[in-house]
N, C-alpha and C. Protein backbone atom coordinates (compact mmCIF):
# COMPACT_ATOMS: atom_id res chain seq x y z
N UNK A 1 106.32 51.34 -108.29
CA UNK A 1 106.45 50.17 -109.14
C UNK A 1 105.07 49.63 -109.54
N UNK A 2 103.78 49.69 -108.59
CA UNK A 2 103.09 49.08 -108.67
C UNK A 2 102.26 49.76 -109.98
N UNK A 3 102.31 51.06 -109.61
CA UNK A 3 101.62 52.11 -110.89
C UNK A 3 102.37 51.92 -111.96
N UNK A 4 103.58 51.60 -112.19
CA UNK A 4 104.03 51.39 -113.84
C UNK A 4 103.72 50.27 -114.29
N UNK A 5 103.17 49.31 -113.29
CA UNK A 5 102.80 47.90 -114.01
C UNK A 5 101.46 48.07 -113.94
N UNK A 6 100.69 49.10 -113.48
CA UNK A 6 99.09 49.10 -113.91
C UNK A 6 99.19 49.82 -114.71
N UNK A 7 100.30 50.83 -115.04
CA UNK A 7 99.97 51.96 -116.38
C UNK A 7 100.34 51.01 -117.78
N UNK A 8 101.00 50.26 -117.45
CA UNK A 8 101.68 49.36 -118.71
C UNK A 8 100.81 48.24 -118.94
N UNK A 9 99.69 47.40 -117.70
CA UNK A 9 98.83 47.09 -118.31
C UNK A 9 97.04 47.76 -118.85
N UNK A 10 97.25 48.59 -118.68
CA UNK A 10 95.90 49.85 -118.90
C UNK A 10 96.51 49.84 -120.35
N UNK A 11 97.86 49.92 -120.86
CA UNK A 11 98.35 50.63 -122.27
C UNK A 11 97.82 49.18 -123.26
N UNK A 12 98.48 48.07 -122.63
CA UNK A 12 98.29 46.80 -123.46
C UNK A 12 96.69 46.11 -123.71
N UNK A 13 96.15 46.63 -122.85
CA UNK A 13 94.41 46.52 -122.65
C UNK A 13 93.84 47.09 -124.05
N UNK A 14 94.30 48.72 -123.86
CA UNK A 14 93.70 49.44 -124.63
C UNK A 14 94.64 49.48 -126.13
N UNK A 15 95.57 48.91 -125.92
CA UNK A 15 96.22 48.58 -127.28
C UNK A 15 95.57 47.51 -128.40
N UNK A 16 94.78 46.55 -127.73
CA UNK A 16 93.91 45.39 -128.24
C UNK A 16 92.68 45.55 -128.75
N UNK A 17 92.34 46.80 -128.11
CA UNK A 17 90.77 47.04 -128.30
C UNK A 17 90.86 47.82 -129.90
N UNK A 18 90.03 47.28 -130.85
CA UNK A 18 89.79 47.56 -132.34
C UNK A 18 88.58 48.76 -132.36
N UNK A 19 88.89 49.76 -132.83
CA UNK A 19 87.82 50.40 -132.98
C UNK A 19 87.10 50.05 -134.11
N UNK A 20 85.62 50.72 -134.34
CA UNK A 20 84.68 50.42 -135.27
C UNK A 20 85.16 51.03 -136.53
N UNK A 21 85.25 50.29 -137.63
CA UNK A 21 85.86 50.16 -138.97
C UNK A 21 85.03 51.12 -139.82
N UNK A 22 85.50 52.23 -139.67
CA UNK A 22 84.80 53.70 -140.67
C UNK A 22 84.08 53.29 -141.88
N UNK A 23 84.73 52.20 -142.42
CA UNK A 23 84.05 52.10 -143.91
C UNK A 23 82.77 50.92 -144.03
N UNK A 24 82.95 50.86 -142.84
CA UNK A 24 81.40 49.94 -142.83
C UNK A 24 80.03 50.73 -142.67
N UNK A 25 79.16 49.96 -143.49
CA UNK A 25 77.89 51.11 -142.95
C UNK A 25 77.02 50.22 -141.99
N UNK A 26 75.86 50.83 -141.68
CA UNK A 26 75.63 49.95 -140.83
C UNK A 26 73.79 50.13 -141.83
N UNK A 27 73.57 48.55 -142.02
CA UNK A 27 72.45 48.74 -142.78
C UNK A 27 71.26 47.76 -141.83
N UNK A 28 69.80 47.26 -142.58
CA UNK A 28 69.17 46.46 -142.30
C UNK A 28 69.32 45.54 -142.87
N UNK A 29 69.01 44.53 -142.02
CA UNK A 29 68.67 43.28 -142.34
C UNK A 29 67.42 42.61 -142.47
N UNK A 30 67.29 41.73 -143.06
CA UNK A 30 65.69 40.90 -143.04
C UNK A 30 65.51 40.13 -142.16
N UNK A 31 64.38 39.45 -141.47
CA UNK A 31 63.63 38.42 -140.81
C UNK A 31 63.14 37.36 -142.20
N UNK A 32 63.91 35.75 -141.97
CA UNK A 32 63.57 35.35 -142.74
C UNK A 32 62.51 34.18 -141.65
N UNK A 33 62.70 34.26 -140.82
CA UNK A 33 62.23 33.26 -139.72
C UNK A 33 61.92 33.70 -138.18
N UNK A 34 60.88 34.07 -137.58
CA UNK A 34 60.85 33.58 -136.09
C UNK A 34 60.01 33.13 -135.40
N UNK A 35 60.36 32.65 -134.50
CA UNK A 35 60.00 31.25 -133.33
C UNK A 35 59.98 32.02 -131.89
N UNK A 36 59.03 32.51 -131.19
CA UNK A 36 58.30 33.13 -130.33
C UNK A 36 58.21 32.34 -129.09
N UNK A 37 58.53 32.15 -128.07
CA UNK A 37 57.67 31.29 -127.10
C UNK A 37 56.46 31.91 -126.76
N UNK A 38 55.00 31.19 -126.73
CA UNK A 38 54.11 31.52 -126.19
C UNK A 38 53.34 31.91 -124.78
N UNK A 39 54.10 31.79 -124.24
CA UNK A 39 53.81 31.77 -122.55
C UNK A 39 54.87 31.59 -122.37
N UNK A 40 55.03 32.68 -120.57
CA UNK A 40 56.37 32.85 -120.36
C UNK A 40 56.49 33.57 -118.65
N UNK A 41 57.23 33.41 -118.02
CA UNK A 41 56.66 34.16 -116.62
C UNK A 41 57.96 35.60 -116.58
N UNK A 42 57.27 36.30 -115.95
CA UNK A 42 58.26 37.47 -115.66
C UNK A 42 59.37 37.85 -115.49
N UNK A 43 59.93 36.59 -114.83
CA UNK A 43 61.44 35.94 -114.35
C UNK A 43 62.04 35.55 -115.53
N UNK A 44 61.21 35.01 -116.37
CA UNK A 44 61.97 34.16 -117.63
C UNK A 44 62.06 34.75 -118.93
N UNK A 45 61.46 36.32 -118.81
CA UNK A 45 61.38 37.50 -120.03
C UNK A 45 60.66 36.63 -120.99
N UNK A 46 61.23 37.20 -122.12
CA UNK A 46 60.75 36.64 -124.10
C UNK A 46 61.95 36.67 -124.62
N UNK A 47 62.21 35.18 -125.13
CA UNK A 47 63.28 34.86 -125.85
C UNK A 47 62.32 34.15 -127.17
N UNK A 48 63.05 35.17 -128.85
CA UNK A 48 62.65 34.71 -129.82
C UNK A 48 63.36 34.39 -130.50
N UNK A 49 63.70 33.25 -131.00
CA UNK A 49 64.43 32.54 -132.01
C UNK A 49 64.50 33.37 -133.23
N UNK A 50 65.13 33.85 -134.00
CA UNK A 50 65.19 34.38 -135.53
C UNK A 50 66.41 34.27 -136.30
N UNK A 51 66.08 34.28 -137.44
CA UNK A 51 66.73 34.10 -138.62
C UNK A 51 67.08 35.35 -139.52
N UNK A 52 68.50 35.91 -139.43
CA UNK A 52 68.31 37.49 -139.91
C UNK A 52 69.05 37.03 -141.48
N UNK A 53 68.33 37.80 -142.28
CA UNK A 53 69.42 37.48 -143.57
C UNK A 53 69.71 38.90 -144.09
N UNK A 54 70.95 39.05 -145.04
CA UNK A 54 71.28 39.99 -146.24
C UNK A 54 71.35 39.35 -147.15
N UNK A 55 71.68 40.25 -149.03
CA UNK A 55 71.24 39.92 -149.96
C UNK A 55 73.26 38.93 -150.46
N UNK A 56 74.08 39.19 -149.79
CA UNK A 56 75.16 38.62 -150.43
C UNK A 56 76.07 38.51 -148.81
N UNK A 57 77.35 37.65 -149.01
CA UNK A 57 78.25 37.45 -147.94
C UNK A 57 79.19 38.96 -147.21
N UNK A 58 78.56 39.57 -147.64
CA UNK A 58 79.48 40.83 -146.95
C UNK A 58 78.77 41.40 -146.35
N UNK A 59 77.36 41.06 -145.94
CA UNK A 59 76.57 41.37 -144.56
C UNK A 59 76.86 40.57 -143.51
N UNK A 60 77.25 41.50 -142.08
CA UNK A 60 77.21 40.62 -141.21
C UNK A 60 76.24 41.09 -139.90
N UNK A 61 75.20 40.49 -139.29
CA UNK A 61 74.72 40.67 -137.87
C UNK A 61 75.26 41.91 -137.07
N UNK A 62 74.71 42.47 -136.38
CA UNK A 62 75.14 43.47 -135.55
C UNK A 62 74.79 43.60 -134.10
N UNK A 63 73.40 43.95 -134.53
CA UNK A 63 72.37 43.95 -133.35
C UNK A 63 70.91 44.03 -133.92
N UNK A 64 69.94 44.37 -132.45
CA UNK A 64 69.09 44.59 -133.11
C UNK A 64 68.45 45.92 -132.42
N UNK A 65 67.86 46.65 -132.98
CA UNK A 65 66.95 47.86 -132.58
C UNK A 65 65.56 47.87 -132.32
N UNK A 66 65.40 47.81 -131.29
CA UNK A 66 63.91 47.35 -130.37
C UNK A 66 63.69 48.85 -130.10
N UNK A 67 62.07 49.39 -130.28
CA UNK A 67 61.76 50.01 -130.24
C UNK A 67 60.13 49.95 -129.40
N UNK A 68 60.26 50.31 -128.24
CA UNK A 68 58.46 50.29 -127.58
C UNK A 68 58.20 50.89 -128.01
N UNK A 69 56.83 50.67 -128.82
CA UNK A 69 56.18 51.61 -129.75
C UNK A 69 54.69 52.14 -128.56
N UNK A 70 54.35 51.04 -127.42
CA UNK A 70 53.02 51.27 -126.40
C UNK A 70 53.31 50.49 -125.60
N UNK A 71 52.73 50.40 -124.81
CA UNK A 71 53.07 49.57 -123.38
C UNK A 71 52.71 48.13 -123.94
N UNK A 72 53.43 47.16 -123.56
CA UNK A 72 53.78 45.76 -124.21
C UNK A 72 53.79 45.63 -125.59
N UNK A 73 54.37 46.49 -126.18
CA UNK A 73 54.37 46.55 -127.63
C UNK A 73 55.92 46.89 -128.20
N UNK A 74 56.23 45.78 -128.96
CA UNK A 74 58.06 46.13 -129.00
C UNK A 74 57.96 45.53 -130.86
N UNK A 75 58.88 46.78 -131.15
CA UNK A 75 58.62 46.73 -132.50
C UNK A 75 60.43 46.48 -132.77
N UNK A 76 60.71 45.21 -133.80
CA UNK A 76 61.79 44.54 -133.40
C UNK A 76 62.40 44.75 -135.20
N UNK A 77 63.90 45.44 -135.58
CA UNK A 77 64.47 45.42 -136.59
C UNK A 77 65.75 45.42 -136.48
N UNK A 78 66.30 44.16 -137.00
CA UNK A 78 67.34 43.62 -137.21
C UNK A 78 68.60 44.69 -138.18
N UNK A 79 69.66 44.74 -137.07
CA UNK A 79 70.97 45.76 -137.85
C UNK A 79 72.02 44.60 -138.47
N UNK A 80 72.54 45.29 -139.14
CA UNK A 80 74.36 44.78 -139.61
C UNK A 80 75.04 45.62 -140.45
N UNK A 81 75.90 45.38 -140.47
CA UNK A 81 76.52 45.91 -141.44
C UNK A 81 77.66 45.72 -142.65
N UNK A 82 77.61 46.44 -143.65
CA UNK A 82 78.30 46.37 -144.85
C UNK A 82 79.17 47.66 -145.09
N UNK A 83 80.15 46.69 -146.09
CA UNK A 83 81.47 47.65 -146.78
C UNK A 83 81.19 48.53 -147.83
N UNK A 84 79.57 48.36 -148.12
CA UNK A 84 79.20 49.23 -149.28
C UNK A 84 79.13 48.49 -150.74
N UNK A 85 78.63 49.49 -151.81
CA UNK A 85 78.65 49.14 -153.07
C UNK A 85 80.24 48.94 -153.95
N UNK A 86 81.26 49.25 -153.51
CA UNK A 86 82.37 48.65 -153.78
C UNK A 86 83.09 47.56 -154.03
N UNK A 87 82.62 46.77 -152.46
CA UNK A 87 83.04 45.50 -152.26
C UNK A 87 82.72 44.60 -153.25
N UNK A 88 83.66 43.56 -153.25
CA UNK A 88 83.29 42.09 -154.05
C UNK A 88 83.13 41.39 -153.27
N UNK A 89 81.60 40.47 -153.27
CA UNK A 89 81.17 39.93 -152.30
C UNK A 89 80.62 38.77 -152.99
N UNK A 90 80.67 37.28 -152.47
CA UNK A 90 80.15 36.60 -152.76
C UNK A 90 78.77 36.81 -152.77
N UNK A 91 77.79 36.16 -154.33
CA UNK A 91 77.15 36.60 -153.85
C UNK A 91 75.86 35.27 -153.72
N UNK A 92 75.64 35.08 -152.70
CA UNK A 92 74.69 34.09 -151.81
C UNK A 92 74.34 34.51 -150.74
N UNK A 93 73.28 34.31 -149.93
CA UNK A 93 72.62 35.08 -149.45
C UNK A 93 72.98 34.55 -147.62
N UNK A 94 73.50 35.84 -147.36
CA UNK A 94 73.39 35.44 -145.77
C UNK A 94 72.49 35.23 -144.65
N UNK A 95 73.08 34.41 -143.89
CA UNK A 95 72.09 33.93 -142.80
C UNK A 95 72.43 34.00 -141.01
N UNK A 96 71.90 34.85 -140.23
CA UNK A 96 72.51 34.69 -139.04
C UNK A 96 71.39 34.07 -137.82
N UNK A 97 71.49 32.99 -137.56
CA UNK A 97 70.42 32.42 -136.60
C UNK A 97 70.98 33.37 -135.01
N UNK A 98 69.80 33.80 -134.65
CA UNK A 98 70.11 34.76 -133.08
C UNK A 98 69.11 34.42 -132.55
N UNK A 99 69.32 35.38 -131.29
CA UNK A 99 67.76 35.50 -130.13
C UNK A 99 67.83 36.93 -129.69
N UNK A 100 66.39 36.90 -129.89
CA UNK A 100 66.31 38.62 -129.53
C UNK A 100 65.59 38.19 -128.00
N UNK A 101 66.12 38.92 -126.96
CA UNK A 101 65.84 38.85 -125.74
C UNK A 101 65.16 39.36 -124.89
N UNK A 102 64.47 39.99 -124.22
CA UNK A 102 63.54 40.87 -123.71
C UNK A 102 63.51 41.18 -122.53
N UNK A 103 63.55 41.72 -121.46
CA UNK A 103 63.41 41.01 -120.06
C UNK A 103 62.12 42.31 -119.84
N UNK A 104 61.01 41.35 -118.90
CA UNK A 104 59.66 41.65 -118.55
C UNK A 104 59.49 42.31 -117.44
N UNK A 105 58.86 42.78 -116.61
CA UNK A 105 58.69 43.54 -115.07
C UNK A 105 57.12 43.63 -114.86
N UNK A 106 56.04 43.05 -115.94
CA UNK A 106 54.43 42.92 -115.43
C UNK A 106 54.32 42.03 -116.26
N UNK A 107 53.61 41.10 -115.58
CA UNK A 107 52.66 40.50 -116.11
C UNK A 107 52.00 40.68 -117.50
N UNK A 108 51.34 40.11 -118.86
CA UNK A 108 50.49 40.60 -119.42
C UNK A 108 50.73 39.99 -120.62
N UNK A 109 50.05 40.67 -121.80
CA UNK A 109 50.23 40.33 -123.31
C UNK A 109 50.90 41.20 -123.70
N UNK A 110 52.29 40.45 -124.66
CA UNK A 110 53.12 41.34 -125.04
C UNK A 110 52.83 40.91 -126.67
N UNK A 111 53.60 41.86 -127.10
CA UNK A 111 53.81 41.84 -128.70
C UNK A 111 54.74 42.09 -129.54
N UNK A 112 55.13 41.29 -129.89
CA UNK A 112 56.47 41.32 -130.68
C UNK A 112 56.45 41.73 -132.92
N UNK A 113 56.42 42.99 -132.80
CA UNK A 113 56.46 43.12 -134.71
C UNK A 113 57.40 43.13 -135.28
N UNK A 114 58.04 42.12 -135.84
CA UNK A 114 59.34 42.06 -136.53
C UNK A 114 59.19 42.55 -137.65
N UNK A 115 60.29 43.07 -138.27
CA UNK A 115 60.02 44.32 -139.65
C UNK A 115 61.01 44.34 -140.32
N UNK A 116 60.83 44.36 -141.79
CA UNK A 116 62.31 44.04 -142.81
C UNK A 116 62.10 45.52 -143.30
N UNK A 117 62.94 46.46 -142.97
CA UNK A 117 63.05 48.24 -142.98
C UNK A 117 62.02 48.38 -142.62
N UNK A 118 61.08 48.94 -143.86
CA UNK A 118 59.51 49.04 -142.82
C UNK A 118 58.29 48.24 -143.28
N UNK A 119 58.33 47.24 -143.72
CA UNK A 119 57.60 46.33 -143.73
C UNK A 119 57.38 45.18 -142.69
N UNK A 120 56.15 45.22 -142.33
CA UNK A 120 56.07 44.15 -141.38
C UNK A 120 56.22 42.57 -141.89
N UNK A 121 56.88 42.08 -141.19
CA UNK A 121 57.32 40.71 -141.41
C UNK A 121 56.55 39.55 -140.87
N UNK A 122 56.10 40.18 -139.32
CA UNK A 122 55.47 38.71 -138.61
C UNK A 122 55.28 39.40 -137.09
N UNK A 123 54.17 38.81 -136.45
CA UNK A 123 53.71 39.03 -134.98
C UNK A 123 53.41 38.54 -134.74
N UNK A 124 54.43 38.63 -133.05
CA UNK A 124 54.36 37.35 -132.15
C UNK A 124 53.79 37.51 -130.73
N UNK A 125 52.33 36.99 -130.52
CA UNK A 125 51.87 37.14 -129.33
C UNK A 125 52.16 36.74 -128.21
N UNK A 126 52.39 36.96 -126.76
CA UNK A 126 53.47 36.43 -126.03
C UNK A 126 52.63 36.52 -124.68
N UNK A 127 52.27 35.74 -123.82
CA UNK A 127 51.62 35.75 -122.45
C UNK A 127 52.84 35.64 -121.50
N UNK A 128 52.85 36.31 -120.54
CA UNK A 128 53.72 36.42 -119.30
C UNK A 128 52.47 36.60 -118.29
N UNK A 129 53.11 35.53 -117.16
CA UNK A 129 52.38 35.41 -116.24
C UNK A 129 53.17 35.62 -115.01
C-alpha cells in the first residue's frame, strides 16, 4: 500500500513539472545598470545589484553566465530568452532588476566585467578581506 501511494505521488510530482518550451531561444541580454559593493569579507562573497534589459516585452531574464576568465577575474553576461522573430511583442523595452552572486574562498581583489554580447559594459572592483 505504502508503494502505490509513493508511486502515485512520484506520478503527480512529475506530472507538474513543465518542461523547457522548444520554441524559445535563449538569447542575450544587456547591462543597463550595476551597483558593486566595494569591500566585502569572504563569508559575505560579492553581491552586485544589476539591471538586465531586452529590446521589446517578449524578453524575459534567465540567468546569468559567469565565466573566470584568471584568478579573481569573472567575466559576467546576462541570458534570457525569446519566442523569436515571429512573435508580436509589445514593443517597450524590458527591464529585470537582479543580483548576480558570487561566493569567495581567498581573500583579495576581485573583478567583475559585465558585457552586453561582447562588448564591455562596466568594471567592478571588489576587495574581500
Amino acid at each position: 500500500m505504502k508503494a502505490l501511494i509513493f508511486a502515485t505521488c512520484i506520478l503527480l510530482i512529475c506530472s507538474c513539472v513543465k518542461p523547457a518550451d522548444p520554441t524559445l531561444n535563449v538569447v542575450d541580454l544587456g547591462f543597463s545598470k550595476t551597483n558593486t559593493v566595494s569591500i566585502t569579507t569572504v563569508a559575505q562573497g560579492i553581491n552586485s545589484d544589476v539591471t538586465c534589459v531586452g529590446a521589446d516585452l517578449c524578453y524575459t531574464f534567465s540567468h546569468f553566465e559567469i565565466r573566470q576568465s584568471a584568478a579573481m577575474v569573472y567575466d559576467i553576461y546576462a541570458k534570457g530568452t525569446h519566442p523569436g522573430k515571429e512573435a508580436i511583442c509589445a514593443q517597450a523595452i524590458y527591464t529585470k532588476d537582479t543580483t548576480v552572486r558570487i561566493s569567495t574562498s581567498l581573500p583579495g581583489q576581485y573583478l567583475f566585467r559585465f558585457y552586453n554580447r561582447i562588448e564591455l559594459f562596466d568594471t567592478d572592483t571588489v576587495q574581500v578581506n
